[in-house]
N, C-alpha and C. Protein backbone atom coordinates (compact mmCIF):
# COMPACT_ATOMS: atom_id res chain seq x y z
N UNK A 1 -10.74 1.33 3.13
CA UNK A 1 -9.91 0.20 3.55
C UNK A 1 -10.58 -1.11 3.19
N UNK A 2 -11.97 -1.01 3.02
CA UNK A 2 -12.54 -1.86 2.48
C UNK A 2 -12.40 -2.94 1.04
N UNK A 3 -12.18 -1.77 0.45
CA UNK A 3 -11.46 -1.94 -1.41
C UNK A 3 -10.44 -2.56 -1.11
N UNK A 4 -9.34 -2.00 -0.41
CA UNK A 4 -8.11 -2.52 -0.01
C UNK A 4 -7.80 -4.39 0.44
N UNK A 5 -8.78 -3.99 1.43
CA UNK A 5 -9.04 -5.41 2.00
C UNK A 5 -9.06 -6.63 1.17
N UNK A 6 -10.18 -6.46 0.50
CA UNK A 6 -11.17 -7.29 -1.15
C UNK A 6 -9.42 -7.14 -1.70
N UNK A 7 -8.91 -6.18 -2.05
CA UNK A 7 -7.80 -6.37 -3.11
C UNK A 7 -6.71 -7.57 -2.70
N UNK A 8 -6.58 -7.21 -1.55
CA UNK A 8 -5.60 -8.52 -0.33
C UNK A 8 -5.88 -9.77 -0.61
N UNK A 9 -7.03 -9.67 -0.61
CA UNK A 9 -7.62 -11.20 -0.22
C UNK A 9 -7.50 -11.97 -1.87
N UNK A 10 -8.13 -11.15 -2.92
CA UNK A 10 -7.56 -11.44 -4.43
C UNK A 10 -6.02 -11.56 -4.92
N UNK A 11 -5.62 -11.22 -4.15
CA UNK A 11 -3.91 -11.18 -3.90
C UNK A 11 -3.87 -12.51 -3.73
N UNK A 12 -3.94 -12.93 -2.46
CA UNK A 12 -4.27 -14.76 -1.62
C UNK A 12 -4.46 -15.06 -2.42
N UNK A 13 -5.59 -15.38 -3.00
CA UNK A 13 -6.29 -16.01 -4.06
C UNK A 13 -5.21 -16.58 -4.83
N UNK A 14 -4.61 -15.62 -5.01
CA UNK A 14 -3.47 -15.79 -6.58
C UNK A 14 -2.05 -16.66 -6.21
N UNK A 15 -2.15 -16.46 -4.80
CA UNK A 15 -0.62 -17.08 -4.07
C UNK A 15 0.16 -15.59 -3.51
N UNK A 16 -0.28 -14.93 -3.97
CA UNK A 16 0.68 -13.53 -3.60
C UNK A 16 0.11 -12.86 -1.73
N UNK A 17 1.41 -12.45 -1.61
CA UNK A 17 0.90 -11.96 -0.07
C UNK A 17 -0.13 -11.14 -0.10
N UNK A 18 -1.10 -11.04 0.46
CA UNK A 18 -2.17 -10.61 0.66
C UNK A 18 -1.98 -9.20 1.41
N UNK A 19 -1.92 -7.89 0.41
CA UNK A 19 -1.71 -6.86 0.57
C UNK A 19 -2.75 -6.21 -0.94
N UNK A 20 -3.87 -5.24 -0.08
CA UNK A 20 -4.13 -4.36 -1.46
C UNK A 20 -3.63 -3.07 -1.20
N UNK A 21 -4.22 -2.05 -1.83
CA UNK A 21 -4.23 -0.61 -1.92
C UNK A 21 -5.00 0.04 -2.65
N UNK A 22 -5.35 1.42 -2.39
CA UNK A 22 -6.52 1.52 -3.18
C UNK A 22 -6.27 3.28 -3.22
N UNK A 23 -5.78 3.94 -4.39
CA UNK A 23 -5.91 5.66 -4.14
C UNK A 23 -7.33 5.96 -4.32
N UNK A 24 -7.91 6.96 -3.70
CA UNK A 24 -8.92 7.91 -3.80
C UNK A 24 -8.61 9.22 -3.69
N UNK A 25 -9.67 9.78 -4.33
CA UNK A 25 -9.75 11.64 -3.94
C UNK A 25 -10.20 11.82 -3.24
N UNK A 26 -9.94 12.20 -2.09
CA UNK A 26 -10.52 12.89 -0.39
C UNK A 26 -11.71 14.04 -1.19
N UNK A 27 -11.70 14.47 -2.07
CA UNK A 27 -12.66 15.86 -2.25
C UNK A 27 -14.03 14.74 -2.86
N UNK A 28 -13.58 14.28 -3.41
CA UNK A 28 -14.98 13.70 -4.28
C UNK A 28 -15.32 11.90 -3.14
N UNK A 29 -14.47 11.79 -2.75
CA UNK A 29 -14.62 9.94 -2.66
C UNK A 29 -14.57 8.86 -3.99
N UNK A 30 -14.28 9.65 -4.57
CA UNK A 30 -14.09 8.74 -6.14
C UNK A 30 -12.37 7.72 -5.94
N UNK A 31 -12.61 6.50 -6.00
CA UNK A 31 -12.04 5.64 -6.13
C UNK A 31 -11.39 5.70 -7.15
N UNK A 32 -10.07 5.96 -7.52
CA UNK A 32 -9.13 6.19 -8.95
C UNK A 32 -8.78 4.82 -9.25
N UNK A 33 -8.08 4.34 -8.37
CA UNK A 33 -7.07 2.76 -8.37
C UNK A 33 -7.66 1.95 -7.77
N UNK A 34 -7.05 1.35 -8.02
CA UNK A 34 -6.79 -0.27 -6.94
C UNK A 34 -5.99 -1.14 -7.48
N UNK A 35 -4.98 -1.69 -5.82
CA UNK A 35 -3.68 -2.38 -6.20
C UNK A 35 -3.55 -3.44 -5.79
N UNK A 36 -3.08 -4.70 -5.89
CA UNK A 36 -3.46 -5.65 -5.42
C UNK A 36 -1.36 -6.80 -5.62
N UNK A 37 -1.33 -6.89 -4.62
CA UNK A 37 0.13 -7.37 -4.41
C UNK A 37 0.19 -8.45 -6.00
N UNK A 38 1.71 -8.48 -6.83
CA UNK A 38 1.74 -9.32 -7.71
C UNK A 38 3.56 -9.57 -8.36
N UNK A 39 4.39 -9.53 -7.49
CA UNK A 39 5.07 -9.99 -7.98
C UNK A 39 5.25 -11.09 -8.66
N UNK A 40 4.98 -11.86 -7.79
CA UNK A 40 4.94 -13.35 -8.18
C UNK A 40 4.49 -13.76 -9.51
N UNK A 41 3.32 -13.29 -9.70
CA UNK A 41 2.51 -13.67 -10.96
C UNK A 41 3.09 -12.92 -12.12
N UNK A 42 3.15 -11.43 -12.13
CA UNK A 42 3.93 -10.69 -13.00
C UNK A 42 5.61 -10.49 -12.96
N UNK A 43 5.95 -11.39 -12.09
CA UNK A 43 7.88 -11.48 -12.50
C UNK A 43 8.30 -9.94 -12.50
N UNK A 44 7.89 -9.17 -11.47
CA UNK A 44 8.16 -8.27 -11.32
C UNK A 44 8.01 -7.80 -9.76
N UNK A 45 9.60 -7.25 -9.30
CA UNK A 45 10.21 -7.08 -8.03
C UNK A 45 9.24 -5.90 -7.32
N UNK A 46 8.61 -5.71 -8.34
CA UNK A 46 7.97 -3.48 -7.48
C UNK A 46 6.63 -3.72 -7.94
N UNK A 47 6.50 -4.92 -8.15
CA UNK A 47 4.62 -4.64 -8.16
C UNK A 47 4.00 -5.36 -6.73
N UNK A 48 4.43 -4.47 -5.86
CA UNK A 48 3.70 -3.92 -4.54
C UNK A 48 2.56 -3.55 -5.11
N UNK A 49 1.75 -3.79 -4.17
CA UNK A 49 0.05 -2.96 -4.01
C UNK A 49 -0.09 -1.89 -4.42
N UNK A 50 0.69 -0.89 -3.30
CA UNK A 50 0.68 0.35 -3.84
C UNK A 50 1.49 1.07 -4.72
N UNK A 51 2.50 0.61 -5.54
CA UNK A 51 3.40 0.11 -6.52
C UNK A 51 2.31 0.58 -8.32
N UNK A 52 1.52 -0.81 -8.03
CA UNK A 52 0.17 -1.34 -8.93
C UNK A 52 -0.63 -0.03 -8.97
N UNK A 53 -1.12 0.57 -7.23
CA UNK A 53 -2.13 1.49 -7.71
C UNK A 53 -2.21 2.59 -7.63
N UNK A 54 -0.63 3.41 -7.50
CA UNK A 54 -0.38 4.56 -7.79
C UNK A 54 0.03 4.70 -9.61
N UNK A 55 0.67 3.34 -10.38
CA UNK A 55 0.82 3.53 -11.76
C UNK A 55 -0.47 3.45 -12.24
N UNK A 56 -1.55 2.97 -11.80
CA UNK A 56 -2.99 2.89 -12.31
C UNK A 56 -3.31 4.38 -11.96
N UNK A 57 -2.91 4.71 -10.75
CA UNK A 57 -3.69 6.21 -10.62
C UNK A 57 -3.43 7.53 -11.61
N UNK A 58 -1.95 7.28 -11.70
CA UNK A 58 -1.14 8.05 -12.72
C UNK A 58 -1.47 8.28 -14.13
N UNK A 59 -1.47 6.50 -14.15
CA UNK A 59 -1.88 6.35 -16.06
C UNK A 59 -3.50 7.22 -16.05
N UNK A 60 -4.44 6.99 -15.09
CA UNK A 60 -5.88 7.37 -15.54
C UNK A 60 -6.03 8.51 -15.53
N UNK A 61 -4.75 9.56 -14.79
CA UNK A 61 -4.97 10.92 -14.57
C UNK A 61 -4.30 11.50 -15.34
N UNK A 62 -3.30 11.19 -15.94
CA UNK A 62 -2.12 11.53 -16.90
C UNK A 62 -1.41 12.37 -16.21
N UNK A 63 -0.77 11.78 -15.22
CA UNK A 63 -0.35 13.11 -14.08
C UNK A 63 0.95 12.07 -13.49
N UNK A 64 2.09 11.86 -13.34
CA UNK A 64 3.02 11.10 -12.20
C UNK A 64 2.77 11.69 -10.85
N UNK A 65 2.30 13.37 -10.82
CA UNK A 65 2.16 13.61 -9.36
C UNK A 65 0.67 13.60 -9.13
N UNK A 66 0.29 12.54 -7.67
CA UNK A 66 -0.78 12.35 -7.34
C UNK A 66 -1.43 13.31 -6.39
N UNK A 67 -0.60 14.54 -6.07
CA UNK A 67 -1.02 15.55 -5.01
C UNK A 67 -2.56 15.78 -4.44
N UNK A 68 -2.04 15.68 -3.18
CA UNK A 68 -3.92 15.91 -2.30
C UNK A 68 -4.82 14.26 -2.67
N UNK A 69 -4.36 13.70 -3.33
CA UNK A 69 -4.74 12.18 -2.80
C UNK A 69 -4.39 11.35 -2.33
N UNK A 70 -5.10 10.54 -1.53
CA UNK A 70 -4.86 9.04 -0.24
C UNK A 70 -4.80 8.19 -0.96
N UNK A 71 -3.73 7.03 -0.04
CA UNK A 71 -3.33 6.05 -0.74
C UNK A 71 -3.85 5.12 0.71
N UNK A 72 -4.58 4.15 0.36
CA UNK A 72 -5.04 3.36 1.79
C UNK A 72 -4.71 2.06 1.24
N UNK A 73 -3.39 1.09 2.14
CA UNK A 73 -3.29 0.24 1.99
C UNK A 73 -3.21 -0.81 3.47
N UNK A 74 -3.50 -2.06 2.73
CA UNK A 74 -3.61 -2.48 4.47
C UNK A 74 -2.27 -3.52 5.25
N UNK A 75 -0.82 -2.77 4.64
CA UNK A 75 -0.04 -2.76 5.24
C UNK A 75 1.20 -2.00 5.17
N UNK A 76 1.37 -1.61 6.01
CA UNK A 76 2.65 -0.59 6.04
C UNK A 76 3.58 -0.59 5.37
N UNK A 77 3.87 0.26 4.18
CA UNK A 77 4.59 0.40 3.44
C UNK A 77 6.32 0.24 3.90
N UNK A 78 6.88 -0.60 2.70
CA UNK A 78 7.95 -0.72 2.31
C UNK A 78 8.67 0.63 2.30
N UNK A 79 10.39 0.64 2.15
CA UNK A 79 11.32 1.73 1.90
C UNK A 79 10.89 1.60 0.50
N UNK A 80 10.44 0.92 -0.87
CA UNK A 80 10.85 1.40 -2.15
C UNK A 80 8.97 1.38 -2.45
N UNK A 81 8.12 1.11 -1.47
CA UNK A 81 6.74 1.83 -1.58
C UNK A 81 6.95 3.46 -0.69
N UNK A 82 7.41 3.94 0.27
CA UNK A 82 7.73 5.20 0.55
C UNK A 82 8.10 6.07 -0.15
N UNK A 83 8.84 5.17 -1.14
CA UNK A 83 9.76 6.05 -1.82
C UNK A 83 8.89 6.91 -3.31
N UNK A 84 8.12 5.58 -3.52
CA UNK A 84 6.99 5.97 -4.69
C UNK A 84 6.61 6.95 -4.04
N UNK A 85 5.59 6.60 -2.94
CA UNK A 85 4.41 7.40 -2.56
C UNK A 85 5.30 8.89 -2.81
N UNK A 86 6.41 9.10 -1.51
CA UNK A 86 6.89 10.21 -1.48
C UNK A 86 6.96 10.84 -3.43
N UNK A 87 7.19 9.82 -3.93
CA UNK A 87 7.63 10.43 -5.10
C UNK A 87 6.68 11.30 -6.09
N UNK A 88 5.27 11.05 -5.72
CA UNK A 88 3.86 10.45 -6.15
C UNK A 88 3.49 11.69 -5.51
N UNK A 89 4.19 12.58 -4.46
CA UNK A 89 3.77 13.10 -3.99
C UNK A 89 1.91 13.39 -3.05
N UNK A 90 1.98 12.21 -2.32
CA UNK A 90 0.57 11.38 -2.05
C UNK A 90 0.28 12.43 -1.33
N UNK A 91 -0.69 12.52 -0.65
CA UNK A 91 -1.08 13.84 0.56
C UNK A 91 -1.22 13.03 1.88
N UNK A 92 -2.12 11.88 1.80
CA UNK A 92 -2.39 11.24 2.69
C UNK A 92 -1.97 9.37 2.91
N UNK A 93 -1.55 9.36 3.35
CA UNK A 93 -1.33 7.83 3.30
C UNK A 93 -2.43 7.04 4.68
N UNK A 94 -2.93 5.87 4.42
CA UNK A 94 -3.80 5.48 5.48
C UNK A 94 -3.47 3.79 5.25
N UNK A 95 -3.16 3.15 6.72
CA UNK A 95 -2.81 2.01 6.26
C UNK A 95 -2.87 1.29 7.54
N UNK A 96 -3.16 -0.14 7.17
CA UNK A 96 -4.04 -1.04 8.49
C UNK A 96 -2.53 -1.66 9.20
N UNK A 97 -2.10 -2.53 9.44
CA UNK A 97 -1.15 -3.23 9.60
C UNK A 97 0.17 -2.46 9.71
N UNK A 98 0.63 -2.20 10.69
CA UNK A 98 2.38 -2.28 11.09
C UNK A 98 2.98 -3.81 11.07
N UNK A 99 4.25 -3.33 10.57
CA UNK A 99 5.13 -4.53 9.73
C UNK A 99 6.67 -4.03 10.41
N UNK A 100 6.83 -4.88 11.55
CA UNK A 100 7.78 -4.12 12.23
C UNK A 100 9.43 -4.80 11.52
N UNK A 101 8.70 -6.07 10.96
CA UNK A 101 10.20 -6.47 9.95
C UNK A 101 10.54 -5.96 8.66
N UNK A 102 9.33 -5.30 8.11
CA UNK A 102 9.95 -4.84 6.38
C UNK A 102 8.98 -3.42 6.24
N UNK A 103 8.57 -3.18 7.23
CA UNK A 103 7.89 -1.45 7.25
C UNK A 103 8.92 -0.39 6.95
N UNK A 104 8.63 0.58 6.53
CA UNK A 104 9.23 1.83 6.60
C UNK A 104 8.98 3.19 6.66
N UNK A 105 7.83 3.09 7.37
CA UNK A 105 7.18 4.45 8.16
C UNK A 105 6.98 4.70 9.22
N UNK A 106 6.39 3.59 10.05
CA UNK A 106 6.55 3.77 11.27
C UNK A 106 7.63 3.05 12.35
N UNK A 107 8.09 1.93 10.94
CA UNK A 107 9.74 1.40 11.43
C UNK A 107 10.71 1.22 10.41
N UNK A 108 11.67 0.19 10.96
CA UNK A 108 13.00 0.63 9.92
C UNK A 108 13.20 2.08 9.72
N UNK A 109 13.45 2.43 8.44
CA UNK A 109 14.58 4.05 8.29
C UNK A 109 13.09 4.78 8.43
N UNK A 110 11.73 4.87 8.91
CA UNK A 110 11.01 5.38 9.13
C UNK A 110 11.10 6.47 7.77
N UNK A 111 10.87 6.18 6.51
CA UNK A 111 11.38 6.76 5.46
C UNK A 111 11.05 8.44 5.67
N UNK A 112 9.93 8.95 5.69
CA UNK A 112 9.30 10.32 6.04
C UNK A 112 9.53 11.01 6.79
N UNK A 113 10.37 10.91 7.60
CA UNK A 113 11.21 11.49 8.71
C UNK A 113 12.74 11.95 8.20
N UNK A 114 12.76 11.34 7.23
CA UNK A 114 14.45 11.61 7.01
C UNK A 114 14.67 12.83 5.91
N UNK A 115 15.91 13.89 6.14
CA UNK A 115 15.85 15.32 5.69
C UNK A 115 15.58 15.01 4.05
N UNK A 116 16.02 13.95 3.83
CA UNK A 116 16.46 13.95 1.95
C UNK A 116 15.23 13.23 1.55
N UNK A 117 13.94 13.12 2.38
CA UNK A 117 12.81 12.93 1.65
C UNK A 117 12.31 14.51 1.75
N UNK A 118 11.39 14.66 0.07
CA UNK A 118 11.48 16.00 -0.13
C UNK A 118 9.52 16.05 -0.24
N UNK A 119 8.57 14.60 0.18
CA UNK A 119 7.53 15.03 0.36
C UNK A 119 6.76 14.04 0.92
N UNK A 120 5.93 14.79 1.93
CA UNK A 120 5.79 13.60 3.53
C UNK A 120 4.17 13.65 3.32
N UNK A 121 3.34 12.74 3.24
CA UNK A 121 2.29 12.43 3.61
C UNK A 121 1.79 12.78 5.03
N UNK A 122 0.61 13.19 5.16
CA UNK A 122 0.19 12.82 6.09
C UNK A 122 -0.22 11.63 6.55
N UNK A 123 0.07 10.75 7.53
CA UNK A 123 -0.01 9.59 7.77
C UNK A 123 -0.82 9.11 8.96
N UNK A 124 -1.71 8.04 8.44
CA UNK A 124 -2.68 7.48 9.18
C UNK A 124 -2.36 6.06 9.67
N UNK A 125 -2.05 5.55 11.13
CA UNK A 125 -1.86 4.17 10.67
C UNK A 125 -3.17 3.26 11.67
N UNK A 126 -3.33 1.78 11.35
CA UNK A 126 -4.07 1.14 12.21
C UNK A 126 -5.65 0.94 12.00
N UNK A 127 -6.09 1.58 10.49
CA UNK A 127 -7.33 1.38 10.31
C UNK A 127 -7.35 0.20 9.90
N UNK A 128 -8.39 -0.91 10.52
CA UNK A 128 -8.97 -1.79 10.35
C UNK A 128 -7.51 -3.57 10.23
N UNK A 129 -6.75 -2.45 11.22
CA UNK A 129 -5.33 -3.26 11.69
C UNK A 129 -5.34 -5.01 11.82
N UNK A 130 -6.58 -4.74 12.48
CA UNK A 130 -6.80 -6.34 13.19
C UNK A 130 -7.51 -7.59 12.12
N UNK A 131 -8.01 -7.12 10.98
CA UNK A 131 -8.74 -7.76 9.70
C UNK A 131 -6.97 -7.96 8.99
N UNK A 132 -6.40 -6.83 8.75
CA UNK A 132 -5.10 -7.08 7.67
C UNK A 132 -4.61 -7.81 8.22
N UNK A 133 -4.03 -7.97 9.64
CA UNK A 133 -2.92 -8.45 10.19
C UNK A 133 -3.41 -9.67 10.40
N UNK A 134 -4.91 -10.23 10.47
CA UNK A 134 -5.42 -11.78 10.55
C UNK A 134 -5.60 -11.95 8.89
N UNK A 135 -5.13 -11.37 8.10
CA UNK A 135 -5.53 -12.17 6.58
C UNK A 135 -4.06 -12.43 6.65
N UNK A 136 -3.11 -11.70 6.89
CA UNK A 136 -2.02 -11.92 6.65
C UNK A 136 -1.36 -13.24 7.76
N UNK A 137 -1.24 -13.00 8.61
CA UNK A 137 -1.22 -14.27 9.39
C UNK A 137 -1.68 -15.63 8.65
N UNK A 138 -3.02 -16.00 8.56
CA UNK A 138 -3.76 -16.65 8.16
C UNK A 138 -2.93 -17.10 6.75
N UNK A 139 -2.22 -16.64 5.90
CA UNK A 139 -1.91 -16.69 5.11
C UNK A 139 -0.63 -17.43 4.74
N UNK A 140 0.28 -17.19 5.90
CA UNK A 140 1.70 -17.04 5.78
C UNK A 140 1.38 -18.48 6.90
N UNK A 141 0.60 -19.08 7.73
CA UNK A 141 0.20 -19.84 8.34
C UNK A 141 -0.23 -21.00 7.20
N UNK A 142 -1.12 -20.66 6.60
CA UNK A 142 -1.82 -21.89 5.38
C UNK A 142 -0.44 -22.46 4.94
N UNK A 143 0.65 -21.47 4.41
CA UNK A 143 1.47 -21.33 3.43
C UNK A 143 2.78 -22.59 4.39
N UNK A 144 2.96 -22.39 5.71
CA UNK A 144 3.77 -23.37 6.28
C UNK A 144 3.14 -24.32 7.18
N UNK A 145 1.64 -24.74 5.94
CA UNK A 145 0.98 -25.89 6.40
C UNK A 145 0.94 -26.05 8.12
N UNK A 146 0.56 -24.95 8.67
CA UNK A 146 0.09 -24.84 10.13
C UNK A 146 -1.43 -24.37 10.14
């Protein structure tokens, strides 16, 4: 969550909401990706964090399915980041920050719960909650000069 964090904050940096992500292999600890929020900069609607570092994980593995690897980002995924992951077939998802207005795992259509998703992560939420949710604050605060 650490990587993740650093990726957020390079996000800020750039003007973009301050969200990273970061896949690893649970067997080795080897760091595959890292994603770092960028619509803005790249004029592109789906470059989410974890968007960025599941196509990085993909391209380096030559694989679209990421099976039996974690995706740790430090905020609660979107319906069209669920939809990757699910797609990505992730094993584990781990992620700091609940986002009770644009989440979709542990709110909204709670995507992983629903019959016509066909592959569910195991899901971790709340690591290192209180760092994401003060970069993000902090952020969206600078941003309406408060």
């Amino acid at each position: 969550m650490r990587i993740a964090l650093e990726a957020a904050q390079a996000a800020a940096e750039r003007g973009e909401t301050p969200v990273g992500a970061v896949v690893v292999d649970p067997a080795s600890g080897e760091v595959i990706s890292v994603g770092a929020n960028g619509p803005i900069g790249s004029h592109d609607p789906t470059a989410h964090a974890e968007v960025v570092a599941l196509r990085e994980a993909a391209r380096k593995l030559g694989n679209y399915r990421l099976s039996g690897l974690t995706l740790v980002v430090t905020l609660e995924p979107c319906a069209m980041c669920a939809g990757a992951i699910s797609h990505a077939r992730i094993g584990r998802l781990v992620f700091g920050a609940e986002d009770p207005k644009g989440g979709a795992v542990v709110h909204g259509p709670r995507f992983f719960e629903q019959p016509t998703c066909h592959s569910r992560p195991i899901v971790v939420s709340g690591v290192l909650s209180d760092e994401s949710s003060a970069m993000l604050k902090a952020f969206f605060r600078a941003r309406r000069g408060r």
